[in-house]
C-alpha atoms as a PDB file:
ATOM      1  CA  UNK A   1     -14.545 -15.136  -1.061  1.00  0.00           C
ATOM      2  CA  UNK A   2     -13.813 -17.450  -4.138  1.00  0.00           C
ATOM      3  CA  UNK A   3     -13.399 -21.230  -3.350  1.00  0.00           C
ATOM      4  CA  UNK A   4      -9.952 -22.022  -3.469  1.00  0.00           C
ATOM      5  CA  UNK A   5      -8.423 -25.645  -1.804  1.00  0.00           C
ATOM      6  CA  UNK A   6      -6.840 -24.739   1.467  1.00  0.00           C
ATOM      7  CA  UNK A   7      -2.856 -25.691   1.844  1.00  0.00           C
ATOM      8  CA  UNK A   8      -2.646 -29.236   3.902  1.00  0.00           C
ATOM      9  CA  UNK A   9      -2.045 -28.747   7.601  1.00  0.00           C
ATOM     10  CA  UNK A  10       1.566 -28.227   8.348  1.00  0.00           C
ATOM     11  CA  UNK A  11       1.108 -29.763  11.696  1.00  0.00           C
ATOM     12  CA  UNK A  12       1.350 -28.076  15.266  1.00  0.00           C
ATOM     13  CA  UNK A  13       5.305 -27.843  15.376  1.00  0.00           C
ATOM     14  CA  UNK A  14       5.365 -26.323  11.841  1.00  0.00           C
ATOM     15  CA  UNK A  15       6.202 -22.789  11.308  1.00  0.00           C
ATOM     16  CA  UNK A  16       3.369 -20.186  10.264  1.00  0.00           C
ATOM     17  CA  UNK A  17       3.626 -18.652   6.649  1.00  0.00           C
ATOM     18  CA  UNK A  18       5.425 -15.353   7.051  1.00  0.00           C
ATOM     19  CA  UNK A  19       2.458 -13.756   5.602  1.00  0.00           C
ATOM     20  CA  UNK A  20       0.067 -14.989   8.536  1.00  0.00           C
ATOM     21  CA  UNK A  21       2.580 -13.618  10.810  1.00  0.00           C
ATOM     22  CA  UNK A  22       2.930 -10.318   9.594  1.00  0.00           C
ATOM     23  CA  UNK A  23      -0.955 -10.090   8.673  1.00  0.00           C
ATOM     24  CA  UNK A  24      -2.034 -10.608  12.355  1.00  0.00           C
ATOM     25  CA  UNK A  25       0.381  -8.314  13.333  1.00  0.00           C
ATOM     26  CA  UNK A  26      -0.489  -5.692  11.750  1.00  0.00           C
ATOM     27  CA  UNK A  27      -3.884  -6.638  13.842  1.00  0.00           C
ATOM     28  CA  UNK A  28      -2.570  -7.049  16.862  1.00  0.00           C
ATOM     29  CA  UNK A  29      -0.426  -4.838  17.112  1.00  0.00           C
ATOM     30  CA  UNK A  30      -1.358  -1.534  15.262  1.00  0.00           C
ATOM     31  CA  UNK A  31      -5.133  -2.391  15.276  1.00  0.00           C
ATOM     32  CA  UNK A  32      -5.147  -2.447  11.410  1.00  0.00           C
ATOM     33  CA  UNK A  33      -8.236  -3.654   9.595  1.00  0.00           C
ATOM     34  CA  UNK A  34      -6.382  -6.264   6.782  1.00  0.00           C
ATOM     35  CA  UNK A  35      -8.286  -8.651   4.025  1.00  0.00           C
ATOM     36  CA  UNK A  36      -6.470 -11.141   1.783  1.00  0.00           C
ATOM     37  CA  UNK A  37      -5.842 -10.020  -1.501  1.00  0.00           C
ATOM     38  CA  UNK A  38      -4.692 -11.957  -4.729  1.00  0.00           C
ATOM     39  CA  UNK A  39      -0.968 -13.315  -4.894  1.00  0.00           C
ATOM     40  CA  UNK A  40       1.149 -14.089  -8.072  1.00  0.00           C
ATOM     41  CA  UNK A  41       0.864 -17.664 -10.063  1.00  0.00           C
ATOM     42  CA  UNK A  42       4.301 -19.017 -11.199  1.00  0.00           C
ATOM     43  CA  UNK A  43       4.564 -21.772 -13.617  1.00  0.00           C
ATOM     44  CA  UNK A  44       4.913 -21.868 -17.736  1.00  0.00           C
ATOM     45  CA  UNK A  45       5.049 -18.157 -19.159  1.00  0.00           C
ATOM     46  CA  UNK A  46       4.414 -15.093 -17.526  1.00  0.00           C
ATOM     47  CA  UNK A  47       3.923 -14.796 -13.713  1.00  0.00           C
ATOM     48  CA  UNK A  48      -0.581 -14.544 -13.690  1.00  0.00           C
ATOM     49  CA  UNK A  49      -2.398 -13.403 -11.003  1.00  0.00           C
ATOM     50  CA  UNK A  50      -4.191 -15.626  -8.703  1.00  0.00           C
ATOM     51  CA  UNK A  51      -7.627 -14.507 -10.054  1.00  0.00           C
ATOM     52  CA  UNK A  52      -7.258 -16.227 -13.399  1.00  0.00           C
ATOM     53  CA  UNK A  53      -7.855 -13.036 -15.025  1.00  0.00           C
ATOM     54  CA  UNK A  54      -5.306 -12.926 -18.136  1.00  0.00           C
ATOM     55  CA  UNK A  55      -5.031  -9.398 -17.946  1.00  0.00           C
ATOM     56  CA  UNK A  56      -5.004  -8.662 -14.159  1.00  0.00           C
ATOM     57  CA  UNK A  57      -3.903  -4.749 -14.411  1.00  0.00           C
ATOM     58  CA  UNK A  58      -3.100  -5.544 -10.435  1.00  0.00           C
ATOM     59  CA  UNK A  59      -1.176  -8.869 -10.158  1.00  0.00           C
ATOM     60  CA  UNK A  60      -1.173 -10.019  -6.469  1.00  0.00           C
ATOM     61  CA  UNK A  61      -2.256  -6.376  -5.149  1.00  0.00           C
ATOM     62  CA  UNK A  62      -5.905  -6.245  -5.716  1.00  0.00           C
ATOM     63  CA  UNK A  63      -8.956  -8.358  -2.965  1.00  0.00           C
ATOM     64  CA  UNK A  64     -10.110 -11.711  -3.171  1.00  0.00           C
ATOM     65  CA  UNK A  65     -13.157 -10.597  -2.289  1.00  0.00           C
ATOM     66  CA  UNK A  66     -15.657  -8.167  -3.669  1.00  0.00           C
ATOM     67  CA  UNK A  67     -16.786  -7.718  -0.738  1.00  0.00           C
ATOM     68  CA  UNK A  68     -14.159  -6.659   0.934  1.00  0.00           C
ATOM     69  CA  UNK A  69     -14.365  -3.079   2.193  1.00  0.00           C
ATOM     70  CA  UNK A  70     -17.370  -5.093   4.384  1.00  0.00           C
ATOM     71  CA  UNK A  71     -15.400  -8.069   5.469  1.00  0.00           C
ATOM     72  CA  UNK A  72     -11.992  -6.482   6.256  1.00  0.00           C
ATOM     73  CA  UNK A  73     -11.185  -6.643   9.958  1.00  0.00           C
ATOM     74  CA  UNK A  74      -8.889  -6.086  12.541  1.00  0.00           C
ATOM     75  CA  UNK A  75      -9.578  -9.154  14.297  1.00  0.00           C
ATOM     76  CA  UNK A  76      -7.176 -11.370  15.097  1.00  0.00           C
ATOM     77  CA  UNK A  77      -8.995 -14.791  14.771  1.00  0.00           C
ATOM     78  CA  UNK A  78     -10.658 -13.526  11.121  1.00  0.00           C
ATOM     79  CA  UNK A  79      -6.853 -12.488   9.914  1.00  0.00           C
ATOM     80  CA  UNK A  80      -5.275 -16.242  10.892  1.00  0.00           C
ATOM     81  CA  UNK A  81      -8.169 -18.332   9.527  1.00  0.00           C
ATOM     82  CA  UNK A  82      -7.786 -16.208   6.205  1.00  0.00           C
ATOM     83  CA  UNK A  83      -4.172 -16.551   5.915  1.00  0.00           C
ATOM     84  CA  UNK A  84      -4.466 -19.999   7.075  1.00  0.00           C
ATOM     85  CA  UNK A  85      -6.375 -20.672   4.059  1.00  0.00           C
ATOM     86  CA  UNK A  86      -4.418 -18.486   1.582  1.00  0.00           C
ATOM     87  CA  UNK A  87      -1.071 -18.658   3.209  1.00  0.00           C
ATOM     88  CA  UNK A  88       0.026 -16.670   0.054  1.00  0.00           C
ATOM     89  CA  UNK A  89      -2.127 -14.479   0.100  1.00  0.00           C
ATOM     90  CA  UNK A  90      -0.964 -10.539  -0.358  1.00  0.00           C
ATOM     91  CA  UNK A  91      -1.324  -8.290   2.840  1.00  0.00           C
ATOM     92  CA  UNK A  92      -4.033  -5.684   2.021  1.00  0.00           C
ATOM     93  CA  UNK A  93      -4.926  -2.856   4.476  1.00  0.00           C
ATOM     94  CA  UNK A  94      -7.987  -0.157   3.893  1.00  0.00           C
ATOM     95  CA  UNK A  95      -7.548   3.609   3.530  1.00  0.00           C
ATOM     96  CA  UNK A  96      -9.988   5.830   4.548  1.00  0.00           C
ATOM     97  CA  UNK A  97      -9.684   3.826   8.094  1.00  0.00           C
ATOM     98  CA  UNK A  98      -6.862   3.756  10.264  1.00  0.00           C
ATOM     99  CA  UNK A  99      -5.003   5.993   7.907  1.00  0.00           C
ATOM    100  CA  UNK A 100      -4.903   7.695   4.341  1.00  0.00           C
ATOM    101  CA  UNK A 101      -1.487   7.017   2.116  1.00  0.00           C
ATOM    102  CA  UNK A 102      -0.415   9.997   0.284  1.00  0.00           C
ATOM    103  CA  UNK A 103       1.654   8.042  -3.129  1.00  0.00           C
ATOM    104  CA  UNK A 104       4.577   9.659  -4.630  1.00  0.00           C
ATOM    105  CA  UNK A 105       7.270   8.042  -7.213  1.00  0.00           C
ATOM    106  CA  UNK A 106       9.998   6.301  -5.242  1.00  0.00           C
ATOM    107  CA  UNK A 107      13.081   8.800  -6.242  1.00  0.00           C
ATOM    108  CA  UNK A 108      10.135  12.017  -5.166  1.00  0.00           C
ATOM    109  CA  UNK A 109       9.376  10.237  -1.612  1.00  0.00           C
ATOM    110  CA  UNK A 110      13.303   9.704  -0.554  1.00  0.00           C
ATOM    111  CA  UNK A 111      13.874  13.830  -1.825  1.00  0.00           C
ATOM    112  CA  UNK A 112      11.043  14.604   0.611  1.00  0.00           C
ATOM    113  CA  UNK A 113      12.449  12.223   3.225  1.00  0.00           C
ATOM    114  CA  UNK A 114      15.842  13.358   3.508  1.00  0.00           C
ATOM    115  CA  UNK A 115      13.961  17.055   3.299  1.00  0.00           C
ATOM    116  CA  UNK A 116      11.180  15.926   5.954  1.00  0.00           C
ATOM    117  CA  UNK A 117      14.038  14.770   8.430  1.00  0.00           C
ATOM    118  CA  UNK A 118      15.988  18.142   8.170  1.00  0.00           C
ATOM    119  CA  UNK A 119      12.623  19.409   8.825  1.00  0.00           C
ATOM    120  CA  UNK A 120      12.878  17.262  12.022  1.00  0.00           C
ATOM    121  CA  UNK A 121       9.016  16.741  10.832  1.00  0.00           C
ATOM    122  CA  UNK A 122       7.321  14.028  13.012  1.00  0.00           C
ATOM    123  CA  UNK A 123       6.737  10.593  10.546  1.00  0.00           C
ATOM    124  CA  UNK A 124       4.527   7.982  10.424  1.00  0.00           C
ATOM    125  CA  UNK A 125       5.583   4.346   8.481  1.00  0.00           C
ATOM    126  CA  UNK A 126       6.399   4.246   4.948  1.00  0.00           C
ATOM    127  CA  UNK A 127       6.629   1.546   2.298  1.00  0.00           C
ATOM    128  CA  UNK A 128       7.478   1.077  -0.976  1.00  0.00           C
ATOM    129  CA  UNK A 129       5.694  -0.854  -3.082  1.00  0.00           C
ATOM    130  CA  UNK A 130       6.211  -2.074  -6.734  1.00  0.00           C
ATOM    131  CA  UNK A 131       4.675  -0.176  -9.769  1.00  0.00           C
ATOM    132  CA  UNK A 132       1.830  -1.639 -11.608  1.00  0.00           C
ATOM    133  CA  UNK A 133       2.675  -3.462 -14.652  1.00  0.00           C
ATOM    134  CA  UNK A 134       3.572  -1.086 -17.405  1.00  0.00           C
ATOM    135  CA  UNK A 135       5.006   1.635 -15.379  1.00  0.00           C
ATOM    136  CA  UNK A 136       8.646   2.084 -14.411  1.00  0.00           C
ATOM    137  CA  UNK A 137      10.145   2.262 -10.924  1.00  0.00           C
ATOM    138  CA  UNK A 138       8.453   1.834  -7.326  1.00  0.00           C
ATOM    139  CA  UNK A 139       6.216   3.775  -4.996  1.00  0.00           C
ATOM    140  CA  UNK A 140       6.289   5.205  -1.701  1.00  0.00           C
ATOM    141  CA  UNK A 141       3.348   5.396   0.531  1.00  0.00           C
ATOM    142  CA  UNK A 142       3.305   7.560   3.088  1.00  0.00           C
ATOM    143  CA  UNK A 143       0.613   7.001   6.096  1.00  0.00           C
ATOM    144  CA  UNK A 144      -1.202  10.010   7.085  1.00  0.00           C
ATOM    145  CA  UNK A 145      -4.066  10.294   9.314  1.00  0.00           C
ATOM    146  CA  UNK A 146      -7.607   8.932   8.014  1.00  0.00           C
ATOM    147  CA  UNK A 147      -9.269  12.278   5.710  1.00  0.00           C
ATOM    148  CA  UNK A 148      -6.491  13.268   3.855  1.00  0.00           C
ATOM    149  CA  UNK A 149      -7.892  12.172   0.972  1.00  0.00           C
ATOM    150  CA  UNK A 150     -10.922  14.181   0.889  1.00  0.00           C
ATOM    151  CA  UNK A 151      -8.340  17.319   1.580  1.00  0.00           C
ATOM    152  CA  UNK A 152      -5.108  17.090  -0.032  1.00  0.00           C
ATOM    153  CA  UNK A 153      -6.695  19.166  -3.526  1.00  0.00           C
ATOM    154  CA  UNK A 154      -7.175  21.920  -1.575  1.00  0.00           C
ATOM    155  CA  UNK A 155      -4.032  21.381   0.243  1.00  0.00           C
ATOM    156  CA  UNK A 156      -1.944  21.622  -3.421  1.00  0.00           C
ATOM    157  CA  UNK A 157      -3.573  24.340  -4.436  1.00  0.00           C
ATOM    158  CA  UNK A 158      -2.821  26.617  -1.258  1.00  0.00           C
ATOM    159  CA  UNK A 159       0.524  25.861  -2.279  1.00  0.00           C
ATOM    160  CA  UNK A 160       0.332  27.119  -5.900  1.00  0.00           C
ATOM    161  CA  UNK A 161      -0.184  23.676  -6.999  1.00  0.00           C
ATOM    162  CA  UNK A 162      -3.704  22.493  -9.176  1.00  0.00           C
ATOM    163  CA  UNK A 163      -4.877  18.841  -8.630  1.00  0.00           C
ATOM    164  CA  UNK A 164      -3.876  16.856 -11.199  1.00  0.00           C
ATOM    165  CA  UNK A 165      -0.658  18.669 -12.298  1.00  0.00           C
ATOM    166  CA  UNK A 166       1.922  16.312  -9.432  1.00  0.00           C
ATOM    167  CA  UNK A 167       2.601  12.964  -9.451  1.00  0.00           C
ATOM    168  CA  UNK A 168       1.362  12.485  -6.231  1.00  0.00           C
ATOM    169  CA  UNK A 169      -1.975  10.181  -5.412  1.00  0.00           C
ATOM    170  CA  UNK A 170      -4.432  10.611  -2.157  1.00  0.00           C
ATOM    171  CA  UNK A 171      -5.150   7.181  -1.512  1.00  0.00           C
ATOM    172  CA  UNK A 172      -8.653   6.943   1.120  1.00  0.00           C
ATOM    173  CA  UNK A 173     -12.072   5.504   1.797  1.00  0.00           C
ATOM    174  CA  UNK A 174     -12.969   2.726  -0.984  1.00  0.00           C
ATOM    175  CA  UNK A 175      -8.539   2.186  -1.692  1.00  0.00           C
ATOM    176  CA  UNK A 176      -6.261   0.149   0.029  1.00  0.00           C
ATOM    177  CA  UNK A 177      -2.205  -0.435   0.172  1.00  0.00           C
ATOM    178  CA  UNK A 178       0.117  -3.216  -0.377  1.00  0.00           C
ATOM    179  CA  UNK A 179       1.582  -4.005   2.789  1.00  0.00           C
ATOM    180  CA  UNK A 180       4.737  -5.748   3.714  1.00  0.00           C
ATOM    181  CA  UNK A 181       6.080  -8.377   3.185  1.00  0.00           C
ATOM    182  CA  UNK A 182       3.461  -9.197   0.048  1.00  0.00           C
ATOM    183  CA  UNK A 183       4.802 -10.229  -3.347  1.00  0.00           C
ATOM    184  CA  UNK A 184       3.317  -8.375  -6.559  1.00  0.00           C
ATOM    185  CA  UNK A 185       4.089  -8.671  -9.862  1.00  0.00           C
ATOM    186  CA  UNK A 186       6.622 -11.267 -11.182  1.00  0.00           C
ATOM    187  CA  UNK A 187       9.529 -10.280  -8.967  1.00  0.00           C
ATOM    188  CA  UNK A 188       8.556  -7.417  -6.586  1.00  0.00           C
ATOM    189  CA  UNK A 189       7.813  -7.019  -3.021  1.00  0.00           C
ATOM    190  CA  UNK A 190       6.259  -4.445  -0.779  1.00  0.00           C
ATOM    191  CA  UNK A 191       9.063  -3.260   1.994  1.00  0.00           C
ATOM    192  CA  UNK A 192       8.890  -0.720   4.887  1.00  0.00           C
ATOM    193  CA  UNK A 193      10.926   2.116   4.097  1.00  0.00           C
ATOM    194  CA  UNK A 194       9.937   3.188   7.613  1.00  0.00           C
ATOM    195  CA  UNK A 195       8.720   0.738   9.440  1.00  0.00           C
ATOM    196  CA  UNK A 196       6.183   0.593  12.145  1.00  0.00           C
ATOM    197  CA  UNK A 197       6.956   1.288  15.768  1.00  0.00           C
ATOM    198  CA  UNK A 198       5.559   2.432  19.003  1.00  0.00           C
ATOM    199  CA  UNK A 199       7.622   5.889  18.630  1.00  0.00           C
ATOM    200  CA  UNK A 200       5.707   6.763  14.966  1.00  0.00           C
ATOM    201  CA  UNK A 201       2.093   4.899  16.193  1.00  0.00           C
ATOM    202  CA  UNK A 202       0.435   8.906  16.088  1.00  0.00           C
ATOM    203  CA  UNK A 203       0.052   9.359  12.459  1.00  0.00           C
ATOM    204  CA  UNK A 204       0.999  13.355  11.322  1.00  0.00           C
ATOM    205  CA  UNK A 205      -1.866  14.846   9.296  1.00  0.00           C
ATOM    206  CA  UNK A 206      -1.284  15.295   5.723  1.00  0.00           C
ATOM    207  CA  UNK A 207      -1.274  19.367   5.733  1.00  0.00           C
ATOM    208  CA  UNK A 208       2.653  18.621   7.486  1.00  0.00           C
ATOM    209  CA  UNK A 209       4.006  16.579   4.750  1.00  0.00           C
ATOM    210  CA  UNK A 210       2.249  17.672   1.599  1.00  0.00           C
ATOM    211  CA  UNK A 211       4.857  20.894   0.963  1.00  0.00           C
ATOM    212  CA  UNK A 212       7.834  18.926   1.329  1.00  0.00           C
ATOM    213  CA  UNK A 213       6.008  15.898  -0.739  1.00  0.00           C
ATOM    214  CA  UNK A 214       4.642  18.510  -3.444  1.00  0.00           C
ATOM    215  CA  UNK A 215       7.837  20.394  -3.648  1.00  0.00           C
ATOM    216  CA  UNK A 216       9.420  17.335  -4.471  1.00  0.00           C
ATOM    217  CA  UNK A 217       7.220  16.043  -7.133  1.00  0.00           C
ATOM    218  CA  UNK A 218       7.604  18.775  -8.563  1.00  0.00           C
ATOM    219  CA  UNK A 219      11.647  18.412  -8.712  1.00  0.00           C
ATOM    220  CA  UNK A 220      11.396  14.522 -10.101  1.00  0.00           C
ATOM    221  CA  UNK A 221       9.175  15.202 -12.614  1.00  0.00           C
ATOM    222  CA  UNK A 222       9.905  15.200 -16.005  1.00  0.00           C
ATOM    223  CA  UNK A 223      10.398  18.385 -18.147  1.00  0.00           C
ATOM    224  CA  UNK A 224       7.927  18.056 -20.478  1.00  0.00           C
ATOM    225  CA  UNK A 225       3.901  18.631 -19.301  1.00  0.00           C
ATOM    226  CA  UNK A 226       3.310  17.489 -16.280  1.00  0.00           C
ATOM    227  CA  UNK A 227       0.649  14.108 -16.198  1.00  0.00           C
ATOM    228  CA  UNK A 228      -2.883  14.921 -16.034  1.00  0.00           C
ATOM    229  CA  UNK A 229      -4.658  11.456 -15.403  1.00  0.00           C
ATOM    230  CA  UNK A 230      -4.129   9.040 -12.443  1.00  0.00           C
ATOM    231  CA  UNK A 231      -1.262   7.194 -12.206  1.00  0.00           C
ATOM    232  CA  UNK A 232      -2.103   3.272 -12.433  1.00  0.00           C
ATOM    233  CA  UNK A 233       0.556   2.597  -9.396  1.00  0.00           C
ATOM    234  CA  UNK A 234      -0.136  -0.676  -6.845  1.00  0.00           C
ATOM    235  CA  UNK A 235      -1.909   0.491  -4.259  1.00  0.00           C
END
């Protein structure tokens, strides 16, 4: 990882950051691999991003390292030393892992919610995340088991629907999310919209949520031709 100076010791009766807490719980407790990532600079002008680059397309949601898809790790000890370090540090956690996130606009992911729970369809957590910079709005990433990726073309166009032609991102091996409670951007944060909790630990596989998730991308999308590239959202 880049050198950076380490915050001075808070002392043994002092609190922990919030981020260290969450970060090795997500460890702990869901046996999530995590690495650091970048967090936002304020001072004079615009909120920068931690990595001095003046054009950071990813402001506080991108790794410290480049070497992190190595280095990322579930283990306890690894995750407090980091955050002790970088105590501001944004929560990063791999897909392609522990889980895939299947990334739908925030007003398409609360249409399939309210449709998935009518559905009584069986969820895993949620979160919402802030767009990049330059796009409008938030994101919702929903967790799906690890491969969904690698499956979810196929999956849209069983259901009538080409690759390309949603707003709606397969997020696995090589990506990563923003996970709560990180700050990105000037003024966002990552938030559960679903939370994790020993009743939604068993992940559903993608093929159950991609018709309700498809079929309401399809509903909040604008009128005019449907987007053909990527969409640049925070992981």
């Amino acid at each position: 990882m880049e050198e950076i100076p380490a915050p001075p010791d808070q002392g043994p009766g002092a609190n922990p950051p919030p981020l260290l807490t969450e970060a090795v719980g997500y460890a702990e407790t869901r046996h999530w691999e995590v690495t650091p990532g970048t967090w936002p600079v304020d001072g004079d002008g615009p909120v920068r991003c931690s990595c001095g680059e003046p054009r950071c397309a990813l402001p506080g949601a991108h790794p410290i390292d480049t070497d992190w898809t190595r280095r990322a790790s579930a283990g306890p000890g690894a995750v407090r030393r980091w955050w002790t370090e970088h105590p501001e540090a944004s929560i990063l956690l791999p897909t392609g892992r522990s889980f895939d996130v299947l990334d739908v606009p925030e007003p398409a992911g609360c249409l399939a919610l309210a449709r998935m729970e009518r559905m009584e369809l069986a969820l895993g957590p949620v979160a919402a995340v802030p767009a990049a910079p330059g796009r409008s709005g938030r994101r919702l990433h929903f967790l799906v088991l690890p491969g969904a990726a690698a499956r979810v073309p196929e999956l849209l166009r069983k259901l009538g629907r080409p690759p390309g032609r949603l707003d709606l991102v397969a997020r696995g091996e090589g990506d990563w999310t923003v996970a709560p409670p990180s700050r990105v951007g000037p003024s966002g944060f990552a938030q559960w919209a679903r939370s994790p909790t020993a009743l939604n630990r068993w992940l559903p596989d993608a093929a159950e949520l991609i018709g309700p998730l498809a079929y309401a991308c399809g509903r909040a999308a604008p009128s005019s031709a449907a987007r053909s590239a990527r969409p640049a959202a925070v992981r």
